[in-house]
N, C-alpha and C. Protein backbone atom coordinates (compact mmCIF):
# COMPACT_ATOMS: atom_id res chain seq x y z
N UNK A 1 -23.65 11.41 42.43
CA UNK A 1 -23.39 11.51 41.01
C UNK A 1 -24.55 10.91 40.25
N UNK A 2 -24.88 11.60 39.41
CA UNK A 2 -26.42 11.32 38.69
C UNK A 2 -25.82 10.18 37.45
N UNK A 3 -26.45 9.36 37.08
CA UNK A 3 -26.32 8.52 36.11
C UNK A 3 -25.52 9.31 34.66
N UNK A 4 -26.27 10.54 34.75
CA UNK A 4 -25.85 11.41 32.79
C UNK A 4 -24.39 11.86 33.54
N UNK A 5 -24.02 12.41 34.18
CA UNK A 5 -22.44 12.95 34.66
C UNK A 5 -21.84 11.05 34.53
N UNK A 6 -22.05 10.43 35.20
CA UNK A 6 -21.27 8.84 35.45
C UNK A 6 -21.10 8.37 33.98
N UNK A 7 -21.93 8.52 32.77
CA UNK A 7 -22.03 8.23 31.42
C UNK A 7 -21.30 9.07 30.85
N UNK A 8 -21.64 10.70 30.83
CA UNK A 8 -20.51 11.35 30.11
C UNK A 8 -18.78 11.03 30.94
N UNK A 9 -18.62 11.18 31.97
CA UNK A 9 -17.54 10.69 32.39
C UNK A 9 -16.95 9.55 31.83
N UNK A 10 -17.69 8.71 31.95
CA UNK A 10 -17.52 6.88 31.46
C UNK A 10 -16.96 7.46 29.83
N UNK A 11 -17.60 8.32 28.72
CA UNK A 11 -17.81 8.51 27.57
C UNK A 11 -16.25 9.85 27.71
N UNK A 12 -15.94 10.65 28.30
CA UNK A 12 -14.51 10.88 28.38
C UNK A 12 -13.48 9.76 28.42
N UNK A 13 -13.58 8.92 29.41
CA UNK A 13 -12.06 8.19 29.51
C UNK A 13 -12.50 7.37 28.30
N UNK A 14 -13.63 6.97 27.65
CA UNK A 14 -13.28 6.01 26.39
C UNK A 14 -12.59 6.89 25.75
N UNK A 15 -12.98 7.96 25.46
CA UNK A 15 -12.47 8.87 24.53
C UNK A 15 -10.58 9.04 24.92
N UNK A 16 -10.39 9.38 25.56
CA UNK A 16 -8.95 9.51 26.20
C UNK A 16 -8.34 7.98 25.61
N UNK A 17 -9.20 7.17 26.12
CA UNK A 17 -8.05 5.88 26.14
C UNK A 17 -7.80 5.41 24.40
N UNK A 18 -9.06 5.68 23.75
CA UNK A 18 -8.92 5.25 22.47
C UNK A 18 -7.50 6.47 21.97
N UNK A 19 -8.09 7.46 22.16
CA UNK A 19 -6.59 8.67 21.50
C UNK A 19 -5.25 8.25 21.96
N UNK A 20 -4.79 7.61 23.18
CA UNK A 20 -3.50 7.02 24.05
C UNK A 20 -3.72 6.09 23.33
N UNK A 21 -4.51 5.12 22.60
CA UNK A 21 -4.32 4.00 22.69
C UNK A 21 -3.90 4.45 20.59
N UNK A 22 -3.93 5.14 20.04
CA UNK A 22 -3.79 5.78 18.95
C UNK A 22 -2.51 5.80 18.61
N UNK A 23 -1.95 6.56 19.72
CA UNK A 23 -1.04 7.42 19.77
C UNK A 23 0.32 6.29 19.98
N UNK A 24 -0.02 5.84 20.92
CA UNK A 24 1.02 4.42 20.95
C UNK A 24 0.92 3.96 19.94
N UNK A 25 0.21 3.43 19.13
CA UNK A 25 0.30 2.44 18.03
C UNK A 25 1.22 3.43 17.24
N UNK A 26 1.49 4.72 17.32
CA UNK A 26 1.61 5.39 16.34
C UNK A 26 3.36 5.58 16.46
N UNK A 27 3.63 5.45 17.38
CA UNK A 27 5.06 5.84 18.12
C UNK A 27 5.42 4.58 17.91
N UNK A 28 4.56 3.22 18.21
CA UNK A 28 4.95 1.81 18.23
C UNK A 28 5.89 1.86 16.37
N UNK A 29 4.72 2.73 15.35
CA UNK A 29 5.53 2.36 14.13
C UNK A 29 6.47 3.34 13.82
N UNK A 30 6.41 4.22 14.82
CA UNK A 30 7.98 5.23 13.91
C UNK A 30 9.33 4.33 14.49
N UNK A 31 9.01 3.91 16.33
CA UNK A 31 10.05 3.38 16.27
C UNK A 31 10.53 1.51 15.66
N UNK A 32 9.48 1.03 15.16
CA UNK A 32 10.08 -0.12 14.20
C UNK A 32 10.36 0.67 12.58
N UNK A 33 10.26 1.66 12.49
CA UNK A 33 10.89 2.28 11.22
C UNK A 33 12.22 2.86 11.46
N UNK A 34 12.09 3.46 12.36
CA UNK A 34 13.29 3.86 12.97
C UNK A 34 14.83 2.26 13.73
N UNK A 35 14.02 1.67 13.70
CA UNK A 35 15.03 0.34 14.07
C UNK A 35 15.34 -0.71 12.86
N UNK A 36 14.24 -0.65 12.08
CA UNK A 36 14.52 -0.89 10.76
C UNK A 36 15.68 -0.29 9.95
N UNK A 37 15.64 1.37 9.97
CA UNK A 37 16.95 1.92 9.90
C UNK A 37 17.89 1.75 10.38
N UNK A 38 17.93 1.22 11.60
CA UNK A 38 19.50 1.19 12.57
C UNK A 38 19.94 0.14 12.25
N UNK A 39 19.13 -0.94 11.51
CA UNK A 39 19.40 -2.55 10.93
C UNK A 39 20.49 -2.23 10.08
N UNK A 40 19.67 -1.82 8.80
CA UNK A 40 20.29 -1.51 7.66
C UNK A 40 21.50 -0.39 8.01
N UNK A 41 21.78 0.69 8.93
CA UNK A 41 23.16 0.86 9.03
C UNK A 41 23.76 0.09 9.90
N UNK A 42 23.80 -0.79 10.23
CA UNK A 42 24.31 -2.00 11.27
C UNK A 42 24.69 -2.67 10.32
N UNK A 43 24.20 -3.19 9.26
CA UNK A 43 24.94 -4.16 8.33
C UNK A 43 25.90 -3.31 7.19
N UNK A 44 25.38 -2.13 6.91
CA UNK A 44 26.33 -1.23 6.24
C UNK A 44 27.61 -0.94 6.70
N UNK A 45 27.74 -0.83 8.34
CA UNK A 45 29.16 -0.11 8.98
C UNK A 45 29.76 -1.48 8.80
N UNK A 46 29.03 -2.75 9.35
CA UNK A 46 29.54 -4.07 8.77
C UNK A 46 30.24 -4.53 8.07
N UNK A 47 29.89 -4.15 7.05
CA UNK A 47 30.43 -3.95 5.30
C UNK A 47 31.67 -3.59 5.20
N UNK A 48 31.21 -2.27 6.02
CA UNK A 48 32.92 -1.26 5.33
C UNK A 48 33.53 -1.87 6.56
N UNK A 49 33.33 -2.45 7.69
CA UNK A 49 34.39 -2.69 8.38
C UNK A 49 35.40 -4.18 7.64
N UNK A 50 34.72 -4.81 7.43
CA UNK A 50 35.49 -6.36 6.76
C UNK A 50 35.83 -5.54 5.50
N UNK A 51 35.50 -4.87 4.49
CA UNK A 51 35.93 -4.19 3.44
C UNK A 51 37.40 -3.66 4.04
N UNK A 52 37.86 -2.73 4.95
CA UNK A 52 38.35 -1.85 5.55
C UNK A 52 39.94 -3.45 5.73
N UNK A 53 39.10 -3.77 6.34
CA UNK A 53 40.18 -4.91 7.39
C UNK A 53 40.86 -6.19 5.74
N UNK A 54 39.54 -5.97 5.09
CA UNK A 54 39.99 -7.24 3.65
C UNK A 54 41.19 -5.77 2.63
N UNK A 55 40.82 -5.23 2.50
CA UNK A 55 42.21 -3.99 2.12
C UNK A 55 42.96 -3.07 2.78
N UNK A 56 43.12 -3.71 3.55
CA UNK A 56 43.76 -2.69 4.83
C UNK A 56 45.18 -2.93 3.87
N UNK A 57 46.04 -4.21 3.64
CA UNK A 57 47.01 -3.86 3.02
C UNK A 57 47.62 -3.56 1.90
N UNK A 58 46.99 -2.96 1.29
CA UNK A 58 46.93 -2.21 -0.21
C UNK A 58 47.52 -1.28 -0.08
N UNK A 59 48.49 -1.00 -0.69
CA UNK A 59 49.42 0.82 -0.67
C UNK A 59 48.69 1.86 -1.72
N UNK A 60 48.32 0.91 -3.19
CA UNK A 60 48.39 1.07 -4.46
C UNK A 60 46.57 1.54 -4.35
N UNK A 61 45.76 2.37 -4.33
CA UNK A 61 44.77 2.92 -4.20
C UNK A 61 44.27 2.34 -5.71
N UNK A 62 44.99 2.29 -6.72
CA UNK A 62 44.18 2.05 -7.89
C UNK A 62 43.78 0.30 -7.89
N UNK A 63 44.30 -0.12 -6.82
CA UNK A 63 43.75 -2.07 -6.75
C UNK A 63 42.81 -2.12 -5.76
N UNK A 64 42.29 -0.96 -5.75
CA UNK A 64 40.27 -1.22 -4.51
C UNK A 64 39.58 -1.00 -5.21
N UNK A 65 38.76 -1.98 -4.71
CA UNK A 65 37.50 -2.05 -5.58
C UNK A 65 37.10 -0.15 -5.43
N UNK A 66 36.29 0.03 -7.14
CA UNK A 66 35.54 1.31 -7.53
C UNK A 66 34.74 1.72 -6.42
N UNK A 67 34.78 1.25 -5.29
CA UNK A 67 33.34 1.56 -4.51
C UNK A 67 33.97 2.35 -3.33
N UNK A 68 35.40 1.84 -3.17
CA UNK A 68 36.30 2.47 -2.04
C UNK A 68 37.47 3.39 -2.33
N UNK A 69 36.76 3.98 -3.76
CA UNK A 69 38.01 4.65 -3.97
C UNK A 69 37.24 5.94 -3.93
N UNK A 70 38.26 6.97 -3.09
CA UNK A 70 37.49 8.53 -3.59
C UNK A 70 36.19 8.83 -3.31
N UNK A 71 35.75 7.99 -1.96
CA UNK A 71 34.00 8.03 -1.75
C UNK A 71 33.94 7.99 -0.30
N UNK A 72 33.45 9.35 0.08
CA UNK A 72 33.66 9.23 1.98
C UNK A 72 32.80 8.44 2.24
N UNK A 73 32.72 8.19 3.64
CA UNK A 73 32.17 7.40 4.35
C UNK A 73 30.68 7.68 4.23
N UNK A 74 30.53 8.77 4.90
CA UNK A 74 29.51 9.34 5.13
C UNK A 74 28.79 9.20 4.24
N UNK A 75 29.37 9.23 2.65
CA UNK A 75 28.08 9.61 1.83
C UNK A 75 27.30 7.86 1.68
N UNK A 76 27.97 7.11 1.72
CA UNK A 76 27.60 5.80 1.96
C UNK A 76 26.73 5.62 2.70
N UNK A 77 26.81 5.95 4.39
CA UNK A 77 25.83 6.10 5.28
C UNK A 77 24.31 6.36 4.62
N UNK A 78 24.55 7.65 4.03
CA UNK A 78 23.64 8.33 3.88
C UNK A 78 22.19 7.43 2.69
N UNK A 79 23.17 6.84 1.78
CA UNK A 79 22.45 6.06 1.38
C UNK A 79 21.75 4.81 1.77
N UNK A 80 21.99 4.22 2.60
CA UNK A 80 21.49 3.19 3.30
C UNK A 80 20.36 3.14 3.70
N UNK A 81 19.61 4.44 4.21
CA UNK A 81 18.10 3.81 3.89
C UNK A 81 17.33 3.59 2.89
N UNK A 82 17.93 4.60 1.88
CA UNK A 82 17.09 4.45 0.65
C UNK A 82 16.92 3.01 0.24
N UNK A 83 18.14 2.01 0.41
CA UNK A 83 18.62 1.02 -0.62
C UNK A 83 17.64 -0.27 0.43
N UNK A 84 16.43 0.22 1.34
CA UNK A 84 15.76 -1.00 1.77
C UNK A 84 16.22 -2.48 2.03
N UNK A 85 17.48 -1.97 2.80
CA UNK A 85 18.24 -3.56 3.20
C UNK A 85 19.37 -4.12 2.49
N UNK A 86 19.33 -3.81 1.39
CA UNK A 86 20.22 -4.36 0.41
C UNK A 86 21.70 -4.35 1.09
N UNK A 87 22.35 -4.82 1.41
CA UNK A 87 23.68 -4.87 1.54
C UNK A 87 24.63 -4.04 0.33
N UNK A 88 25.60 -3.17 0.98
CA UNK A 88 26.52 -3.02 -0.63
C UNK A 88 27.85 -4.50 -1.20
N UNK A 89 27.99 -5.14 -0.02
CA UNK A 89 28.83 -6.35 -0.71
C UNK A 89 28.26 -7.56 -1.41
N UNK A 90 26.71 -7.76 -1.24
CA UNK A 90 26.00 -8.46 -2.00
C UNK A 90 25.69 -7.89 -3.30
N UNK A 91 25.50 -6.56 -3.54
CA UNK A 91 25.12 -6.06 -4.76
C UNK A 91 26.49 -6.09 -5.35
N UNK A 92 27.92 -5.04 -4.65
CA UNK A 92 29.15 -5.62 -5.46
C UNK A 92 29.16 -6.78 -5.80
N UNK A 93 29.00 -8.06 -5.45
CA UNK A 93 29.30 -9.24 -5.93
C UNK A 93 28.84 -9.58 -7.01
N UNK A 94 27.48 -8.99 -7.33
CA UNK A 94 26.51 -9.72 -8.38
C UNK A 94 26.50 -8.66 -9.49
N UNK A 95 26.80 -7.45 -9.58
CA UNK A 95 26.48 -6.57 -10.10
C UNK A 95 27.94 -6.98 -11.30
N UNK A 96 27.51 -6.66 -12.82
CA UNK A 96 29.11 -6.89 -13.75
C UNK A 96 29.96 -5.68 -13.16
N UNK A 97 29.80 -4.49 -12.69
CA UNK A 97 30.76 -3.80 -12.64
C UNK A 97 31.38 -3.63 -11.31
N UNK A 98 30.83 -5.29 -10.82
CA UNK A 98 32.07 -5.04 -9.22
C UNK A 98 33.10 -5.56 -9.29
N UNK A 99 34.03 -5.60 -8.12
CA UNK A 99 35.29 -5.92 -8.37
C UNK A 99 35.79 -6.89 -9.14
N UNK A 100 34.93 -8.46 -9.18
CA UNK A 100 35.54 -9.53 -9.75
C UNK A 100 35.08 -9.16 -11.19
N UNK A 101 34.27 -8.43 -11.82
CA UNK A 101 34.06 -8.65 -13.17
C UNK A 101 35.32 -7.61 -13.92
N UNK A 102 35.84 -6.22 -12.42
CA UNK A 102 36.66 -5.32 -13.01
C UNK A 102 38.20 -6.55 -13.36
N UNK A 103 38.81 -7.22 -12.51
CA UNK A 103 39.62 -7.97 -12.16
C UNK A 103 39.64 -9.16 -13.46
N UNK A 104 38.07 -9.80 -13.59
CA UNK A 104 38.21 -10.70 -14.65
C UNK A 104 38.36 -9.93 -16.51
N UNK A 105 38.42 -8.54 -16.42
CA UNK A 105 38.14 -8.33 -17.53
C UNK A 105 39.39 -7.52 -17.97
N UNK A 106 40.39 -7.56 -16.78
CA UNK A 106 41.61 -7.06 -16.66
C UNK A 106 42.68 -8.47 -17.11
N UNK A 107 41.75 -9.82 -16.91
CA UNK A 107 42.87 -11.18 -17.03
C UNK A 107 43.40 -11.85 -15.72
N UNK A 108 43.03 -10.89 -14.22
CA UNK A 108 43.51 -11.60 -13.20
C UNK A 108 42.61 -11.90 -12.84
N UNK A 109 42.98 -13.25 -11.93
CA UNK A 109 42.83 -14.23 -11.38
C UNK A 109 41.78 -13.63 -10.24
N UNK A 110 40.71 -13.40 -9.65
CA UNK A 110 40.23 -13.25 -8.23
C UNK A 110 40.81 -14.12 -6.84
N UNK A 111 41.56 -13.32 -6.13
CA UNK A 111 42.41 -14.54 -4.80
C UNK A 111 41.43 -14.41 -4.04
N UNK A 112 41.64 -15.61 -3.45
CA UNK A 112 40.96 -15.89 -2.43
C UNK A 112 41.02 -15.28 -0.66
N UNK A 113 39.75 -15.50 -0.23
CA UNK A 113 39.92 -14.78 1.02
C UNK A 113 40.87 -14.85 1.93
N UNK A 114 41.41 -13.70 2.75
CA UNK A 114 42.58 -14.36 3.67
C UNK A 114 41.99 -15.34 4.89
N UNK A 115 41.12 -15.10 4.99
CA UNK A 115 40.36 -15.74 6.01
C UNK A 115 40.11 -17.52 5.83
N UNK A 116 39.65 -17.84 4.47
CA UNK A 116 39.67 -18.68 3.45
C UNK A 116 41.47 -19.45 3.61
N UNK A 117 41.94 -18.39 3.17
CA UNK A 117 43.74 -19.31 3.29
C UNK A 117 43.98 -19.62 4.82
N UNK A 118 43.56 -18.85 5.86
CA UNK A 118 44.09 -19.11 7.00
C UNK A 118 43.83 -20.46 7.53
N UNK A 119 42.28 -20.46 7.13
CA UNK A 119 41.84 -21.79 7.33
C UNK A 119 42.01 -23.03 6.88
N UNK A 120 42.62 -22.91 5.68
CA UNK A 120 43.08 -23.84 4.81
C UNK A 120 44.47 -24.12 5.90
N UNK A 121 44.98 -23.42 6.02
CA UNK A 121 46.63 -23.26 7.18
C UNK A 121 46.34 -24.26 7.48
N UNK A 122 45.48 -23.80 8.77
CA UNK A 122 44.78 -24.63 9.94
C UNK A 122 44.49 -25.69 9.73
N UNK A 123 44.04 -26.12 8.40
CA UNK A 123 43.48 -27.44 8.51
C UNK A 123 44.81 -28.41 8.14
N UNK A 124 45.62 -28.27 7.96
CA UNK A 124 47.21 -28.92 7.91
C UNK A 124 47.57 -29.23 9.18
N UNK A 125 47.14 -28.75 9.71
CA UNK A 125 47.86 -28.96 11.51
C UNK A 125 46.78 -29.47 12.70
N UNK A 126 47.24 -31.02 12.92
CA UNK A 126 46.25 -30.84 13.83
C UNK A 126 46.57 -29.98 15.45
N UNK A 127 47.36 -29.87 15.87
CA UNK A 127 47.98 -29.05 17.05
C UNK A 127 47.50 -27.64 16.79
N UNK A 128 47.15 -26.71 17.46
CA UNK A 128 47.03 -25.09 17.67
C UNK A 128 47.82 -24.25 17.04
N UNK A 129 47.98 -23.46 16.16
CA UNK A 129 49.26 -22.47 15.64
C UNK A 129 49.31 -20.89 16.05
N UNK A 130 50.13 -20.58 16.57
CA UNK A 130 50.51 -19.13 16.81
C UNK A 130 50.13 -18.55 15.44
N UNK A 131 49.35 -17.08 15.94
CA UNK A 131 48.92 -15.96 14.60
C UNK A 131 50.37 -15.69 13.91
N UNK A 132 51.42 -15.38 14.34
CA UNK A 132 52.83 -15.07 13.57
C UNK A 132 53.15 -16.36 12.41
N UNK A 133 52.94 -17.56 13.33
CA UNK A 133 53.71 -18.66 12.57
C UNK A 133 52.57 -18.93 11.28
N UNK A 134 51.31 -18.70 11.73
CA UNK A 134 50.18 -18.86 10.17
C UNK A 134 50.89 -17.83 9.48
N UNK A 135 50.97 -16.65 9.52
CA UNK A 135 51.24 -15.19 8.86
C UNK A 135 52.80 -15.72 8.12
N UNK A 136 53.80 -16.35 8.77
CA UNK A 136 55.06 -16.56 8.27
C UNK A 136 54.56 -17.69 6.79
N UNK A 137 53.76 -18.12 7.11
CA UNK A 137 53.89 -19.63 6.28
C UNK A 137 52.97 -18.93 4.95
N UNK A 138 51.66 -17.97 5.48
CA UNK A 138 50.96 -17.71 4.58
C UNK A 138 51.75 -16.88 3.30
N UNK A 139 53.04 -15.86 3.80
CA UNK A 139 53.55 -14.74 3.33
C UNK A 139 54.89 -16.14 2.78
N UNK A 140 54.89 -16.90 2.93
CA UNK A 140 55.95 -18.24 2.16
C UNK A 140 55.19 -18.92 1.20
N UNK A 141 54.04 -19.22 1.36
CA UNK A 141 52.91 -19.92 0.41
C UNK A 141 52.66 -19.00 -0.72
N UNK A 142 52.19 -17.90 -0.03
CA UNK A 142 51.40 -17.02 -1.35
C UNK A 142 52.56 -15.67 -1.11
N UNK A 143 53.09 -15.27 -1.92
CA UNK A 143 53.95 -14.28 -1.81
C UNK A 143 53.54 -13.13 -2.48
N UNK A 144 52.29 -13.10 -3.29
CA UNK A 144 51.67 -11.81 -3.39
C UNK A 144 50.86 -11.47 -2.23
N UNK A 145 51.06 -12.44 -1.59
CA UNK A 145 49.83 -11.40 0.06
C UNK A 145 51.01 -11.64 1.23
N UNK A 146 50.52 -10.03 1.34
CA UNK A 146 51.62 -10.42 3.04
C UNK A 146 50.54 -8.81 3.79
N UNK A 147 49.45 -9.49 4.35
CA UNK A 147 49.04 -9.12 5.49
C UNK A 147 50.10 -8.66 6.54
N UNK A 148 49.98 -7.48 7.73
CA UNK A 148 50.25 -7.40 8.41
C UNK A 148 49.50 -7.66 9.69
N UNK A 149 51.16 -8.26 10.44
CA UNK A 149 50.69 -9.33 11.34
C UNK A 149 49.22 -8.97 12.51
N UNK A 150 49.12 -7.94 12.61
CA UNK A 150 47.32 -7.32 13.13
C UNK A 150 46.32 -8.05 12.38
N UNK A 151 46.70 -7.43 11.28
CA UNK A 151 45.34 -7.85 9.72
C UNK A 151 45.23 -9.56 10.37
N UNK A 152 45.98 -10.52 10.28
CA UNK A 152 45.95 -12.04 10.60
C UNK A 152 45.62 -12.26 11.95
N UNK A 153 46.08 -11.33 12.88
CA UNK A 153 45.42 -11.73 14.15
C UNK A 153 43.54 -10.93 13.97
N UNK A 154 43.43 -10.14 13.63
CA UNK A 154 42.09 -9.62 13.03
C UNK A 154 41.20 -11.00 12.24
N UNK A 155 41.61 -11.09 11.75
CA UNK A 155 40.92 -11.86 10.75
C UNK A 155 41.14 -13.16 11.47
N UNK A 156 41.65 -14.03 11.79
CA UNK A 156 41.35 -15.18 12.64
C UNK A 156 40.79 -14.52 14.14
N UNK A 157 40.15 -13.68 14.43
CA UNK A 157 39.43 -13.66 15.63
C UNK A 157 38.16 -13.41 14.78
N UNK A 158 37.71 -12.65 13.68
CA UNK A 158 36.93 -12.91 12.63
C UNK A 158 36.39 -14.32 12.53
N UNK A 159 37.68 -15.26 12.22
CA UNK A 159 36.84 -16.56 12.12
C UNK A 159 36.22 -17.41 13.60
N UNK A 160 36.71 -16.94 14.58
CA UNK A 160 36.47 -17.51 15.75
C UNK A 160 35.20 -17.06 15.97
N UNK A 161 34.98 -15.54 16.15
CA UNK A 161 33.78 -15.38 16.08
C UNK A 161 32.21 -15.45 15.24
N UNK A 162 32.80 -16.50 14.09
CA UNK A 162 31.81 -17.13 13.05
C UNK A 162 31.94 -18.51 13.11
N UNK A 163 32.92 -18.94 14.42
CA UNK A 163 32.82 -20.43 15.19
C UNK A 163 33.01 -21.40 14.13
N UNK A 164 34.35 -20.98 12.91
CA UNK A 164 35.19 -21.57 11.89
C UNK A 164 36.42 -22.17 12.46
N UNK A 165 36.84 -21.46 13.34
CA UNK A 165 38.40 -21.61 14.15
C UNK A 165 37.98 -21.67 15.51
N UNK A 166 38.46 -22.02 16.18
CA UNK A 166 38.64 -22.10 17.94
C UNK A 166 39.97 -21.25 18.21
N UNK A 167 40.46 -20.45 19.75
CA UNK A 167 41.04 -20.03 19.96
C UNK A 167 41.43 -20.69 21.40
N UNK A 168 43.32 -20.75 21.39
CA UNK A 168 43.43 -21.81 23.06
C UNK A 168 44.43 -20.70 23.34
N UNK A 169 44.26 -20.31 24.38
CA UNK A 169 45.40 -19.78 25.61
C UNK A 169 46.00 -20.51 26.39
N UNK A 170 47.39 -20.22 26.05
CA UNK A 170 48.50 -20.86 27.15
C UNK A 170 49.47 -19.69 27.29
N UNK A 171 49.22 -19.35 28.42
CA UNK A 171 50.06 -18.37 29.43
C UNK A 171 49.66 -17.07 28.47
N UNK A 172 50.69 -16.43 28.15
CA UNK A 172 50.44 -15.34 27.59
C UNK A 172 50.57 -15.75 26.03
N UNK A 173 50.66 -16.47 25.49
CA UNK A 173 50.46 -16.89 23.96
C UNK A 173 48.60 -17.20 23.47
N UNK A 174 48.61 -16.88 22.37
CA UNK A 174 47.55 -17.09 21.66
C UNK A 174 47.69 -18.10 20.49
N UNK A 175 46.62 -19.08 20.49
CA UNK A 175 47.18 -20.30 19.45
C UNK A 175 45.31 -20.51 18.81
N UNK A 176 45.92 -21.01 17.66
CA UNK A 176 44.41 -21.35 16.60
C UNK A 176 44.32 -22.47 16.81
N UNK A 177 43.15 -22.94 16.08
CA UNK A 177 43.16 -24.39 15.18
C UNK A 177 41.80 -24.52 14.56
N UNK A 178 41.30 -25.55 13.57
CA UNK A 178 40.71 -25.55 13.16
C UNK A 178 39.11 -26.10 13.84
N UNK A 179 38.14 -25.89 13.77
CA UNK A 179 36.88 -26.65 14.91
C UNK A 179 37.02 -27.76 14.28
């Protein structure tokens, strides 16, 4: 092999490796754009799921917030990349025309989270409490909320898994308490 073939050769694979080496970088950014997207619908399905589970017991369609009324799913989805991260329960919160400004301009009161009362429960007791016996006391305390008894076992495994509550097993019972 003569030196000019060993040079143009040598002068191919640079060439090759710089274009591979192009080409990756290039795939490297569709897929952090592309995972960037899967973020932002990861915190969106998020959203509507605690949304979903925080009004699950509503009969009365006209007491959800404007954002969950009459608006499929999907089209929600769809917006989520545009909105570059933004959460929709951070913007409801802050925005005047989300729920608490519809609620304060109606004269009621904004209640507090069930998640929020459960824990409050909890912190009355130092011993473990069965999900039924919180749910009995909560639906005796506050008698405009009566969760069903899922929604309370939902929502205190909610707080367990944000390591607010602890969860103890004995035999086949399930018991809370506060960390």
């Amino acid at each position: 092999m003569t030196s000019q073939s060993a040079a143009t050769l040598r002068s191919r694979y640079v060439a090759q490796a710089a274009s591979d080496l192009e080409e990756n970088r290039r795939r490297q950014q569709e897929l952090a754009e592309t995972i960037k997207v899967l973020k932002q619908e990861e915190a969106l399905l998020t959203d509507i799921i605690h949304l979903a589970e925080q009004y699950e017991g509503f009969a009365d369609a006209s007491r959800l917030p404007e954002q969950l009324q009459d608006k499929p799913v999907a089209a929600k989805a769809k917006r989520a990349p545009a909105r570059a991260g933004a959460r929709p329960s951070a913007s409801a919160k802050t925005t005047p025309a989300g729920p608490t400004a519809k609620a304060d301009a109606k004269g009621k009161s904004h209640q507090p989270l069930l998640g929020d009362l459960l824990a409050d429960l909890l912190g009355q007791y130092d011993e473990p409490r069965l999900a039924k016996e919180l749910r009995d006391e909560l639906v005796e305390k506050h008698p405009d909320r009566n969760p069903t008894p899922q929604v309370v076992r939902n929502t205190l495994e909610s707080l367990v898994a944000k390591g607010r509550i602890r969860r103890h097993k004995q035999q086949r019972s399930v018991m809370y308490s506060l960390v």
